[in-house]
N, C-alpha and C. Protein backbone atom coordinates (compact mmCIF):
# COMPACT_ATOMS: atom_id res chain seq x y z
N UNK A 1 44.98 250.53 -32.84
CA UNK A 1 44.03 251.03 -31.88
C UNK A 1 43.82 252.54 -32.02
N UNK A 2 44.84 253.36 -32.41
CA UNK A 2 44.77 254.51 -32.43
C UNK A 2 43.54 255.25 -33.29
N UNK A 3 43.71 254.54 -34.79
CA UNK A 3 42.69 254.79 -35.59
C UNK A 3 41.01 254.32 -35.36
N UNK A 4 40.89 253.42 -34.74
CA UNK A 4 39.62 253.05 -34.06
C UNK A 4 39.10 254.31 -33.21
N UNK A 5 40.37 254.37 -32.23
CA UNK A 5 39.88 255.46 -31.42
C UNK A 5 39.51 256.79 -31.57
N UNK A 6 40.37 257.17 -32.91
CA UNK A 6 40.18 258.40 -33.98
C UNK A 6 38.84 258.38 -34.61
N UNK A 7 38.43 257.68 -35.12
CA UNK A 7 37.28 257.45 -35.36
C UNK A 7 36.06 257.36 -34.49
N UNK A 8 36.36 256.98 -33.58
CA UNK A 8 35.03 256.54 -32.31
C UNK A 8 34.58 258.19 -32.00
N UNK A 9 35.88 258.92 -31.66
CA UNK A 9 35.80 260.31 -31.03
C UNK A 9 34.88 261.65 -32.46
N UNK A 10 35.43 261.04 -33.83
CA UNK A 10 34.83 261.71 -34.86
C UNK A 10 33.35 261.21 -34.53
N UNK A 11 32.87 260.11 -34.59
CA UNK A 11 31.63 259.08 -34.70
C UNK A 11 30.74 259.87 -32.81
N UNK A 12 31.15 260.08 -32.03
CA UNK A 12 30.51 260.46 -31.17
C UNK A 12 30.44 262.22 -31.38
N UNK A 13 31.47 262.63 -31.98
CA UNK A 13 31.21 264.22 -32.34
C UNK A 13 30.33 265.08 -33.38
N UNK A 14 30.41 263.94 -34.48
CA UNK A 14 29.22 263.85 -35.04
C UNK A 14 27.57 263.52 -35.01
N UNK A 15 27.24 262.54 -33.77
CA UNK A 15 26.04 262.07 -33.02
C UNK A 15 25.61 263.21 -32.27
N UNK A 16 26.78 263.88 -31.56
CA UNK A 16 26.58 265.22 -31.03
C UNK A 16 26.13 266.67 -31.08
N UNK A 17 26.76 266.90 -32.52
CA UNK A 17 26.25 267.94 -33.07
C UNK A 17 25.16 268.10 -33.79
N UNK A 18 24.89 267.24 -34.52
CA UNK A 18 23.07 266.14 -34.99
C UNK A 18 22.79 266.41 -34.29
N UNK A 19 22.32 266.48 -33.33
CA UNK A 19 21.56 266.25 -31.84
C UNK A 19 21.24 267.66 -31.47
N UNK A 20 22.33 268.42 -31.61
CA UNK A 20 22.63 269.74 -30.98
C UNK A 20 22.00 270.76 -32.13
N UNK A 21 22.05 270.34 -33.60
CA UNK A 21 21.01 270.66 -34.68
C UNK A 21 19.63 270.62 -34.59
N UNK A 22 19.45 269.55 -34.64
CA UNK A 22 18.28 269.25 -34.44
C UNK A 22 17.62 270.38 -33.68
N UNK A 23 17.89 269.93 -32.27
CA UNK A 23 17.57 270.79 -31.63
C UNK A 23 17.48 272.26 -31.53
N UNK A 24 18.21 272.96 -32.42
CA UNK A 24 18.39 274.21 -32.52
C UNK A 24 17.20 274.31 -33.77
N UNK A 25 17.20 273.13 -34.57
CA UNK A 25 16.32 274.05 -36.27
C UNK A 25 14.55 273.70 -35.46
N UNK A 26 14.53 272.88 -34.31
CA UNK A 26 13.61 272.72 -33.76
C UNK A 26 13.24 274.02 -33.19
N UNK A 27 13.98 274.43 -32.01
CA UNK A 27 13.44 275.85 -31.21
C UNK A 27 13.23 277.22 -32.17
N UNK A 28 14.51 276.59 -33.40
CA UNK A 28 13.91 278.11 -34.25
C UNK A 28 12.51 277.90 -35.03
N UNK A 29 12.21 276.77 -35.67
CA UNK A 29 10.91 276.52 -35.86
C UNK A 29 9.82 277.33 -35.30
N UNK A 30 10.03 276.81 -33.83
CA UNK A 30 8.88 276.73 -32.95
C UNK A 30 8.90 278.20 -32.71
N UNK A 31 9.97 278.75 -32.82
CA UNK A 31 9.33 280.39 -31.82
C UNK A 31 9.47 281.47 -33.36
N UNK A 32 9.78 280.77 -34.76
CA UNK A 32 9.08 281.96 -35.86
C UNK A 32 7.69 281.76 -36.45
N UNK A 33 7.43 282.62 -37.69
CA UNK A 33 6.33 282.13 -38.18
C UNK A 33 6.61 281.58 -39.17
N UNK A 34 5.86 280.42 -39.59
CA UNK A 34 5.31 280.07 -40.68
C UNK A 34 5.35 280.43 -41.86
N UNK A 35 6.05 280.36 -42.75
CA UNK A 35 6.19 281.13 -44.47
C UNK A 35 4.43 281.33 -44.65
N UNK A 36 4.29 282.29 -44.94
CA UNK A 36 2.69 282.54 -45.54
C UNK A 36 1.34 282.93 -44.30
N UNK A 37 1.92 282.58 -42.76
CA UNK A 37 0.92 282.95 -41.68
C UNK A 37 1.47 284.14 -41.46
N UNK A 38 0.69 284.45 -40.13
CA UNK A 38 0.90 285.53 -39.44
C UNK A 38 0.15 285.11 -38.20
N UNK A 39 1.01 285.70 -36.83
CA UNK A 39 0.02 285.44 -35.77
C UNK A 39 -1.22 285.89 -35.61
N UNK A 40 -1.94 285.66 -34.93
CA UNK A 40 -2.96 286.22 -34.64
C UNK A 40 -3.41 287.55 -34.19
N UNK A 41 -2.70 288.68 -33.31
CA UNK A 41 -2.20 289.33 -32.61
C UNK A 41 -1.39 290.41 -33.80
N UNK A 42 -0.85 290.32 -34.67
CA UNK A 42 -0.16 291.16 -35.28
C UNK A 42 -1.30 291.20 -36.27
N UNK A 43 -2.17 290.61 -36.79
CA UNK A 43 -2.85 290.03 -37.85
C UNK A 43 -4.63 290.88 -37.63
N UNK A 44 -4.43 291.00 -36.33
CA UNK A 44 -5.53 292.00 -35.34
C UNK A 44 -5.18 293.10 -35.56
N UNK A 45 -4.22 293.79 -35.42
CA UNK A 45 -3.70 294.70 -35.58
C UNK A 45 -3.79 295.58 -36.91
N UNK A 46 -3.08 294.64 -38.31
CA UNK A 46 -3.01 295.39 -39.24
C UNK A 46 -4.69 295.48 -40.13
N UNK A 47 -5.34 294.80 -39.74
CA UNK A 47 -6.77 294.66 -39.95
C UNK A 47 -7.68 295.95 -39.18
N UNK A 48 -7.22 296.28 -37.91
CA UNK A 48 -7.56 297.62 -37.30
C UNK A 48 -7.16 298.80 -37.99
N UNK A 49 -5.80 298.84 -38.50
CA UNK A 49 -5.22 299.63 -39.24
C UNK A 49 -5.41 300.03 -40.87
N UNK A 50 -6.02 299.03 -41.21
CA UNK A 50 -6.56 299.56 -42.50
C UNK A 50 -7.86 299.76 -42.43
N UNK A 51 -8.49 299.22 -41.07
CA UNK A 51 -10.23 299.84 -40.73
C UNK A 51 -10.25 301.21 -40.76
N UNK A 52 -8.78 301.96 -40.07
CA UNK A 52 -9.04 303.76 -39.40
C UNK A 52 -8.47 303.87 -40.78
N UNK A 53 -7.66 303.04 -41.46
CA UNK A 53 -7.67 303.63 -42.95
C UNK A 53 -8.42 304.21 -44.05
N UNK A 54 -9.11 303.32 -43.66
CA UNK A 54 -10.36 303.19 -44.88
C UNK A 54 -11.52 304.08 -44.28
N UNK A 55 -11.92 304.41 -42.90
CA UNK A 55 -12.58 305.09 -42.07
C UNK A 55 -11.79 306.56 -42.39
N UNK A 56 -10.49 307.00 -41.99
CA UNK A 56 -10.30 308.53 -42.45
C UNK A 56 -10.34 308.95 -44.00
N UNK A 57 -10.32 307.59 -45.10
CA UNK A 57 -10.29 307.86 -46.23
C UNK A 57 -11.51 308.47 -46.80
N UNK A 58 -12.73 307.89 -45.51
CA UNK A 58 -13.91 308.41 -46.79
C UNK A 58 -14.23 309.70 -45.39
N UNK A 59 -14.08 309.78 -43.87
CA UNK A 59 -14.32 310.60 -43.19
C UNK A 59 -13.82 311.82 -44.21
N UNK A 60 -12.47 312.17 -44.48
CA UNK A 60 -12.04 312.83 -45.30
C UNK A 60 -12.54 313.69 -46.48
N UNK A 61 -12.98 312.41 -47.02
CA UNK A 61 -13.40 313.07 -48.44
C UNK A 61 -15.21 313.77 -47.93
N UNK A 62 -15.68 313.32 -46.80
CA UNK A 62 -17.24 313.81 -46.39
C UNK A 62 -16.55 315.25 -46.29
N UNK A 63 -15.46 315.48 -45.56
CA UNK A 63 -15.00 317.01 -44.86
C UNK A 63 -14.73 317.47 -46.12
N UNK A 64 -14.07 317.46 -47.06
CA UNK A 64 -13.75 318.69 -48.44
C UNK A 64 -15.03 318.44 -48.93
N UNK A 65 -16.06 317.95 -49.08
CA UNK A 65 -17.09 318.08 -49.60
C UNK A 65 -17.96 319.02 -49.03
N UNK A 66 -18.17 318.59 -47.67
CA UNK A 66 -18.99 319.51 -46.98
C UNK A 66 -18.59 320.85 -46.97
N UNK A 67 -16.95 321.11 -46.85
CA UNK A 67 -16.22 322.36 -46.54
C UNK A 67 -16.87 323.07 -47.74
N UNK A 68 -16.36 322.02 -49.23
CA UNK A 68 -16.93 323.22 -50.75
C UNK A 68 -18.09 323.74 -50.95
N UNK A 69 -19.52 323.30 -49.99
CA UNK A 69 -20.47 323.62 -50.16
C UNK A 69 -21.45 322.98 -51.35
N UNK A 70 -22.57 322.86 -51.46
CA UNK A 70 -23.77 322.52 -52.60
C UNK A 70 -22.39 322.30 -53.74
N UNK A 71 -23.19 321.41 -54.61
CA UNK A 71 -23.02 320.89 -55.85
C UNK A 71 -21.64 320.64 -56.01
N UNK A 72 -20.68 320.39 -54.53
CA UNK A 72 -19.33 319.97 -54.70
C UNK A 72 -19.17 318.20 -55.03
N UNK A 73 -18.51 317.72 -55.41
CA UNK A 73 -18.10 316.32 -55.62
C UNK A 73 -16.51 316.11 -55.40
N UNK A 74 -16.12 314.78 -54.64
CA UNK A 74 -14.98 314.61 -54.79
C UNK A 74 -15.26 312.86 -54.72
N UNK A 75 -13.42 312.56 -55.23
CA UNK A 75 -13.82 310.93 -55.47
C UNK A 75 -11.38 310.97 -55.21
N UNK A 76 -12.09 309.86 -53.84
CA UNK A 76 -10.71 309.68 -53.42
C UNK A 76 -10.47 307.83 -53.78
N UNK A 77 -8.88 307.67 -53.49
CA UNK A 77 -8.78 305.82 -53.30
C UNK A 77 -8.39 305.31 -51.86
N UNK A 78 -8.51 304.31 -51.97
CA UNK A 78 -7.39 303.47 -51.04
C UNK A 78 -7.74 302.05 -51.56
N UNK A 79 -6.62 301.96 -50.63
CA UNK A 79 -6.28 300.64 -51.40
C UNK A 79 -6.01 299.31 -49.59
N UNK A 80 -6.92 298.02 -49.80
CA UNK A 80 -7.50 297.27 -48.32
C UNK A 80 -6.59 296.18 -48.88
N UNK A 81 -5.79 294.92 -48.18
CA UNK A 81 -5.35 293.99 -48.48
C UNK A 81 -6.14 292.89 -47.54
N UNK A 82 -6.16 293.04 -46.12
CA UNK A 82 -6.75 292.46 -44.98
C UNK A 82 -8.38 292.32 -45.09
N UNK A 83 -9.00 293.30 -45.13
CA UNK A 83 -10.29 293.26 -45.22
C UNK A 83 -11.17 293.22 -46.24
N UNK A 84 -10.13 292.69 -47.69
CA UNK A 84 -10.60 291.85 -48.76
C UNK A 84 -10.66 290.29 -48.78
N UNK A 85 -9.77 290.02 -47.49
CA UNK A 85 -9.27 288.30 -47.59
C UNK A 85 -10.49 287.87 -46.31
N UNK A 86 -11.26 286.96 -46.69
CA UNK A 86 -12.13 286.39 -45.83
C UNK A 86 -11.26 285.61 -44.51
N UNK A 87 -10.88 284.93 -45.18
CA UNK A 87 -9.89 283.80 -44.73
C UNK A 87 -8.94 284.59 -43.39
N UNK A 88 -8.31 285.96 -43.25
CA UNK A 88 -7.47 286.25 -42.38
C UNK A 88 -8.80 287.08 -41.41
N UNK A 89 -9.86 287.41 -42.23
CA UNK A 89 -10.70 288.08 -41.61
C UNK A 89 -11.70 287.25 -40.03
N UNK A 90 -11.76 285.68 -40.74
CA UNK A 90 -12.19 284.28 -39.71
C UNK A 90 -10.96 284.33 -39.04
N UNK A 91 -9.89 283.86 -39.39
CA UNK A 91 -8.76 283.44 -38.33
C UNK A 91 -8.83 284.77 -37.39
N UNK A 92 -8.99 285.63 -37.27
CA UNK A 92 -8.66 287.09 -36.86
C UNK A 92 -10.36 287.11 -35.74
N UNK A 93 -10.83 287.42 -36.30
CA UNK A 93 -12.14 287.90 -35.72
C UNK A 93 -13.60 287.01 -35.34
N UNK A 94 -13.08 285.51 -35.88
CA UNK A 94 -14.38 284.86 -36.22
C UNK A 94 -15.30 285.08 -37.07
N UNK A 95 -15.52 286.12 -37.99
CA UNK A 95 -16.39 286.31 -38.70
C UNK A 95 -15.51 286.90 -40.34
N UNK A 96 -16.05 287.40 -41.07
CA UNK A 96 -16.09 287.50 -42.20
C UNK A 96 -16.82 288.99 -42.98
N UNK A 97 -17.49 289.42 -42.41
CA UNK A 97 -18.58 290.46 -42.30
C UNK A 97 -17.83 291.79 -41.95
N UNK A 98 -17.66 292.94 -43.08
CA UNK A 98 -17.20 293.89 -42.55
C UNK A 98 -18.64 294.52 -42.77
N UNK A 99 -18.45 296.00 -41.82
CA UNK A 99 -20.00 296.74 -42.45
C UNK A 99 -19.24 298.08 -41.88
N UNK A 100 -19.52 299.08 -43.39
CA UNK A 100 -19.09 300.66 -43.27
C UNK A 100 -20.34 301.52 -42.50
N UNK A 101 -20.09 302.00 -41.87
CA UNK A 101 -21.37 302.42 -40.97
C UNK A 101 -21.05 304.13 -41.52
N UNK A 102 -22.37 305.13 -41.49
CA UNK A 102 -21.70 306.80 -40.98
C UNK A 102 -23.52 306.69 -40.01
N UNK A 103 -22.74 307.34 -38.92
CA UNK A 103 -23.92 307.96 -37.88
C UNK A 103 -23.55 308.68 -36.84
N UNK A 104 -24.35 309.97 -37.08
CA UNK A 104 -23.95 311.23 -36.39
C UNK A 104 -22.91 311.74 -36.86
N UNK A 105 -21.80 312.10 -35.90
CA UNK A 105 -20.88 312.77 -36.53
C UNK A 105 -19.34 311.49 -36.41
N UNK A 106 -19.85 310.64 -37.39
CA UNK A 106 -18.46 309.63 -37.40
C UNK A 106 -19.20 308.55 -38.30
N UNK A 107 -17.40 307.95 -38.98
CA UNK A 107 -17.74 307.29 -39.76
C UNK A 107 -17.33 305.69 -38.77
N UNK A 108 -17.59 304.63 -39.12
CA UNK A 108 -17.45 303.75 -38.37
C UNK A 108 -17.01 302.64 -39.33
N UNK A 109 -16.09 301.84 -38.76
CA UNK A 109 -15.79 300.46 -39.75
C UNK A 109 -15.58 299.43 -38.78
N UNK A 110 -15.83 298.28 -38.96
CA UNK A 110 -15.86 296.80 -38.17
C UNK A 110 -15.68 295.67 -39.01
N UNK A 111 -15.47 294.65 -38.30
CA UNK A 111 -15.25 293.04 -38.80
C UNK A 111 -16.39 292.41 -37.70
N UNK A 112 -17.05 291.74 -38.10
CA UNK A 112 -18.02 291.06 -37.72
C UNK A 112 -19.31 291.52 -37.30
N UNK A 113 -20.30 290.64 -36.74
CA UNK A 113 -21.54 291.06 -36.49
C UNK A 113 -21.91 292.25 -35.38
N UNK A 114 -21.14 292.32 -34.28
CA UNK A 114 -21.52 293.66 -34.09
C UNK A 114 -20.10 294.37 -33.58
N UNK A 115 -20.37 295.98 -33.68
CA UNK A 115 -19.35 296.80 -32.99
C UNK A 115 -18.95 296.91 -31.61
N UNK A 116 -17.71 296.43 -31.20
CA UNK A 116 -16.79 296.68 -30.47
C UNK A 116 -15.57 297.63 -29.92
N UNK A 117 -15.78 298.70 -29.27
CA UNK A 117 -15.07 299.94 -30.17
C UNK A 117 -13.97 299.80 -28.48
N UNK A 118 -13.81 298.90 -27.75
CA UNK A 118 -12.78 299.21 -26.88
C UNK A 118 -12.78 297.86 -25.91
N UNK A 119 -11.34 297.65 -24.96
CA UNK A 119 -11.36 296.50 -25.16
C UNK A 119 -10.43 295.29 -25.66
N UNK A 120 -10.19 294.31 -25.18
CA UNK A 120 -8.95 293.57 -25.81
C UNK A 120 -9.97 292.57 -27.06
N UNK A 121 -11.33 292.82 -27.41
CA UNK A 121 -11.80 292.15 -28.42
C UNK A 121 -12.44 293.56 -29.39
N UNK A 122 -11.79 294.50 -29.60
CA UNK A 122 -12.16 295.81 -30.25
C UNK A 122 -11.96 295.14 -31.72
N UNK A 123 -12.55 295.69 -32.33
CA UNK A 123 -13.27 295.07 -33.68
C UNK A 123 -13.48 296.25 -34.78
N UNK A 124 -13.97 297.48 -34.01
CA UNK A 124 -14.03 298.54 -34.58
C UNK A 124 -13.46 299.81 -34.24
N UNK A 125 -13.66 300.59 -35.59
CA UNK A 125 -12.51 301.75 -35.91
C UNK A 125 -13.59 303.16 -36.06
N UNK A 126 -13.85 304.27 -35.55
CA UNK A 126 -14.39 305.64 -35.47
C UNK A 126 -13.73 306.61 -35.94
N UNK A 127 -14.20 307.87 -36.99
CA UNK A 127 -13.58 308.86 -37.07
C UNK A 127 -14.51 309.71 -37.23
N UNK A 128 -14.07 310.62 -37.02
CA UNK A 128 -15.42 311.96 -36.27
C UNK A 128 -15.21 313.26 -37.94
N UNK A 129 -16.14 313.41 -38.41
CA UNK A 129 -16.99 314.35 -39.00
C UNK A 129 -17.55 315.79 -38.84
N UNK A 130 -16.73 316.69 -39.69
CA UNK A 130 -17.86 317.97 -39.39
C UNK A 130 -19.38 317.98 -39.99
N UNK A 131 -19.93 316.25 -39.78
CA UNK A 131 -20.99 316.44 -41.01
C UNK A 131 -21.88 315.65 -40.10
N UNK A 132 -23.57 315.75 -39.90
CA UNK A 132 -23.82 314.79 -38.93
C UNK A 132 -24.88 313.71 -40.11
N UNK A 133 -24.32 312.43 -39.95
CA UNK A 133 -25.20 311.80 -40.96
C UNK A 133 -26.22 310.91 -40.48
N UNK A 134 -27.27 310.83 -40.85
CA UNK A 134 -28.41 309.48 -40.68
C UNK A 134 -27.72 308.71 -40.52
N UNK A 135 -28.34 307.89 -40.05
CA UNK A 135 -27.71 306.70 -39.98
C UNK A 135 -27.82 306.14 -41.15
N UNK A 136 -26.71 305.52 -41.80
CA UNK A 136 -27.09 304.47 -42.87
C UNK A 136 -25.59 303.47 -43.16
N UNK A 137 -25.46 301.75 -43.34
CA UNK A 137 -24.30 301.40 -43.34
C UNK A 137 -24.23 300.27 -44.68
N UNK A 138 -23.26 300.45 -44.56
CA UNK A 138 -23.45 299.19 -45.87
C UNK A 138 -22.28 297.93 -45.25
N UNK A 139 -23.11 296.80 -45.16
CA UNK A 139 -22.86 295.27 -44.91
C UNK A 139 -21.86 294.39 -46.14
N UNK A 140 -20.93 294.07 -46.27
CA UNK A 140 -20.62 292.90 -47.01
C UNK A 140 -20.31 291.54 -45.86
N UNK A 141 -20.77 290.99 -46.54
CA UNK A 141 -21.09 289.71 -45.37
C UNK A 141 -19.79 288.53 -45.58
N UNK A 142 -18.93 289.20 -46.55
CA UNK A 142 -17.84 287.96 -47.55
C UNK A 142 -16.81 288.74 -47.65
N UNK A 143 -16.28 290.23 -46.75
CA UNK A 143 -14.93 290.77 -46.89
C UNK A 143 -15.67 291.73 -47.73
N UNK A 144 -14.62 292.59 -47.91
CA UNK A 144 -14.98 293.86 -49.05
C UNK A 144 -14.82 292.82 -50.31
N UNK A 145 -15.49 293.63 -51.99
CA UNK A 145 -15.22 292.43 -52.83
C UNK A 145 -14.25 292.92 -53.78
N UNK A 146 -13.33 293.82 -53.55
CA UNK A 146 -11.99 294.45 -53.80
C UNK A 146 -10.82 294.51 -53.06
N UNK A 147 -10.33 294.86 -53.77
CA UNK A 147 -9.07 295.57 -52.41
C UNK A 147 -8.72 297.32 -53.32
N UNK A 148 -9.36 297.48 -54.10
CA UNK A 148 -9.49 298.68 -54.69
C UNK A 148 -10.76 299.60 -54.17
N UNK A 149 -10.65 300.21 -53.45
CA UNK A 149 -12.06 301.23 -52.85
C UNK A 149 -11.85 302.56 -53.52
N UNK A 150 -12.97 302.95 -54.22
CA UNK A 150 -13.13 304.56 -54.56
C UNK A 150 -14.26 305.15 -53.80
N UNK A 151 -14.03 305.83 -53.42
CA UNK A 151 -14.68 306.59 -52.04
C UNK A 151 -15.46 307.59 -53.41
N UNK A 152 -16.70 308.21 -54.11
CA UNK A 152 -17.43 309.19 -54.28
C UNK A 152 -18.38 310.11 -53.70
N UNK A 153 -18.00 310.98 -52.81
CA UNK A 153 -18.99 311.58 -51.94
C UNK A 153 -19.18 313.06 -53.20
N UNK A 154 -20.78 313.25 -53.22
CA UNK A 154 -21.12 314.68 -53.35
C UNK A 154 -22.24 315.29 -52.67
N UNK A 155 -22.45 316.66 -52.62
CA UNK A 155 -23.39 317.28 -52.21
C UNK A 155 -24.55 317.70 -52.90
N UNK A 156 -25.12 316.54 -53.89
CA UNK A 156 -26.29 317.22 -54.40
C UNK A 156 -27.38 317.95 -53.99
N UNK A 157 -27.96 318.99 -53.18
CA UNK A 157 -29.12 319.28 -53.25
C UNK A 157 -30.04 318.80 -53.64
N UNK A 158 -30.41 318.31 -54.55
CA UNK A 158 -32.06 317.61 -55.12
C UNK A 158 -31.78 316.41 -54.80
N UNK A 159 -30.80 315.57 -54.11
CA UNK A 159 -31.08 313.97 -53.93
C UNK A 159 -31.05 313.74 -52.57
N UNK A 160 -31.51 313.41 -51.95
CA UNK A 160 -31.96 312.29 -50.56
C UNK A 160 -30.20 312.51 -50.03
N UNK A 161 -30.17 312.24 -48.40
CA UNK A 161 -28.96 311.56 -48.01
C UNK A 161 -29.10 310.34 -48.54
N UNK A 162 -27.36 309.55 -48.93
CA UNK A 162 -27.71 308.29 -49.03
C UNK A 162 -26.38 307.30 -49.20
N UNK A 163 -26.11 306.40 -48.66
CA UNK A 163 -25.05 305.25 -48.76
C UNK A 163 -24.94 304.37 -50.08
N UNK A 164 -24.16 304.29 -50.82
CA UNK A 164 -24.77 302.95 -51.93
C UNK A 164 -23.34 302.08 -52.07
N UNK A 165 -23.06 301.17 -52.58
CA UNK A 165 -21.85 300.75 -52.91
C UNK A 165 -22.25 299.35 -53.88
N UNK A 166 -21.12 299.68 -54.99
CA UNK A 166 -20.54 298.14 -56.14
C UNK A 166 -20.00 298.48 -56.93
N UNK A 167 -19.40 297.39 -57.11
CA UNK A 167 -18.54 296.95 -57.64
C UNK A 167 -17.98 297.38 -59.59
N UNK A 168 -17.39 298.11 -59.55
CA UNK A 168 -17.08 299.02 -61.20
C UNK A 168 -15.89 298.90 -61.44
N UNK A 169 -15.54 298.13 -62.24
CA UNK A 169 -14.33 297.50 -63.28
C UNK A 169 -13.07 297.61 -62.02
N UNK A 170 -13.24 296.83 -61.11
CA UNK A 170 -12.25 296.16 -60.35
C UNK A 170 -12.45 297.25 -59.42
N UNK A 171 -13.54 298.13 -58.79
CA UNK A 171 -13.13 298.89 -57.74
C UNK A 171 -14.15 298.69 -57.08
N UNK A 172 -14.43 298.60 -55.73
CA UNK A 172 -15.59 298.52 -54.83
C UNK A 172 -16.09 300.07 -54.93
N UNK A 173 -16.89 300.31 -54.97
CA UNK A 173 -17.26 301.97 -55.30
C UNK A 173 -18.13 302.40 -53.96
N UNK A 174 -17.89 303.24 -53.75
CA UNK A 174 -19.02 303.75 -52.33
C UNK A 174 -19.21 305.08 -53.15
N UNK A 175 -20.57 305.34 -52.88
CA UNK A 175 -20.95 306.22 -53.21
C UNK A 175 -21.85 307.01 -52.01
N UNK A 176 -21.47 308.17 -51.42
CA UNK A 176 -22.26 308.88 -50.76
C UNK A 176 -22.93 310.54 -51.20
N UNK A 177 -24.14 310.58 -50.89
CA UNK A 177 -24.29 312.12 -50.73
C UNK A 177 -24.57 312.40 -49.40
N UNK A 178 -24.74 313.54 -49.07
CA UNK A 178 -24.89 314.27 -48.41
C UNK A 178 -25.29 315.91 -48.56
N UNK A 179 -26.58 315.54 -47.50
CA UNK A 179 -27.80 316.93 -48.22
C UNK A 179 -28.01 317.59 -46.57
N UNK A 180 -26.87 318.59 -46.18
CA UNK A 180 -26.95 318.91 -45.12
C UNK A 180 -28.37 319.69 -44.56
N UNK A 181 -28.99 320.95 -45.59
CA UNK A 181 -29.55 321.48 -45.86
C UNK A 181 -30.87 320.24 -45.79
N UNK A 182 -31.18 319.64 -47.02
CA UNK A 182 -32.45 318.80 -47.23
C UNK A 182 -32.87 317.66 -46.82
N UNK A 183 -32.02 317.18 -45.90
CA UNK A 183 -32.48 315.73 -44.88
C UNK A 183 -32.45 316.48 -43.54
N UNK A 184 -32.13 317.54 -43.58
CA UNK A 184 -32.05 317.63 -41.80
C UNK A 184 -32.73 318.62 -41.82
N UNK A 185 -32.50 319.01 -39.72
CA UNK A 185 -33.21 320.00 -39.78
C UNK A 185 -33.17 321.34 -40.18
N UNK A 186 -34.12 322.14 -40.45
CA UNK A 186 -33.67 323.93 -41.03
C UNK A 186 -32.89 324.32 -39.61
N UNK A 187 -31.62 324.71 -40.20
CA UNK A 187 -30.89 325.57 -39.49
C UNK A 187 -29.50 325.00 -38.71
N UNK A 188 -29.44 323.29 -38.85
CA UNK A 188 -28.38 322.73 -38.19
C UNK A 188 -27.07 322.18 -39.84
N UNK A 189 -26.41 322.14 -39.60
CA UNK A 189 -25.47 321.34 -40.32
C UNK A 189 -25.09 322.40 -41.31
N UNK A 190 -25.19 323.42 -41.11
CA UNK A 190 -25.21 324.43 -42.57
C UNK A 190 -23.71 324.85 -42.32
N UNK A 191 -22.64 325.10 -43.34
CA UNK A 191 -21.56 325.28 -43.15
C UNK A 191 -21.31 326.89 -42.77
């Protein structure tokens, strides 16, 4: 009898701790993430964070340009992981659509169809300019189509203000000028 009973007590201590497993690889399941997700909420976040990224990267390079005066050029990087991936850009925002905006004195960046700049559904990112620009923005409707951005801003004199951007041996290229002097009015924007 003894050994029966030795056994019964192993055989119920074992049913027990199974049980008590289970249950534990269950609750840890349930309250981490997912190999390969991210919540939603943190996922908002680092997508905002490479918006004011990518927003002070080229705000930036407008300011040493403007600072050097006529016929200066500069050409900076950064580098986007979030707002190249469509896919975290839908789970995140519903949309897919970033668009680089500059108007007035700020540069502007967003995820989706329109700007949201405050707010528990804020969407977009502002950084302010000693430079005041037309309005002009450039749309990708499918994420940026890099995760390599080269920012080229110069100050030509003889060319138009103007926004352009594509794509050059793996880098999304933005290209801006800025003609403080010859798009605006005589006497404002002059350094």
């Amino acid at each position: 009898m003894r050994i029966v009973r030795r056994g019964q007590v192993s055989l119920e201590f074992m049913l027990v701790f199974g049980i008590m497993l289970v249950l534990m690889l269950y609750s840890v399941n349930s309250i981490t993430f997912q190999q390969g997700s991210t919540s939603a909420e943190t996922l908002n976040m680092q997508i905002l964070l490479e918006e004011k990224n990518l927003a002070n990267t080229i705000a930036g390079t407008v300011a040493q340009v403007y600072a050097q005066g006529p016929g200066a050029k500069s050409t900076t990087y950064a580098k986007v992981t979030y707002l190249a991936e469509p896919d975290y850009l839908q789970k995140t925002f519903g949309s897919t659509s970033v668009t680089i905006k500059g108007s007035g004195n700020s540069v502007m960046v967003w995820v989706g169809s329109n700007s949201v700049t405050s707010g528990d559904n804020k969407n977009t990112v502002t950084t302010e300019v000693p430079y005041s620009f037309k309005e002009a923005s450039l749309p990708f409707p499918n994420g940026l189509p890099s995760k390599s951005v080269r920012i080229v801003v110069e100050w030509n004199p003889d060319k138009a203000e103007g926004w352009s951007s594509k794509t050059v041996d793996g880098y999304l290229e933005i290209r801006i000028n800025i003609n403080p002097v010859g798009d605006h009015e005589e006497g404002t924007d002059q350094p």
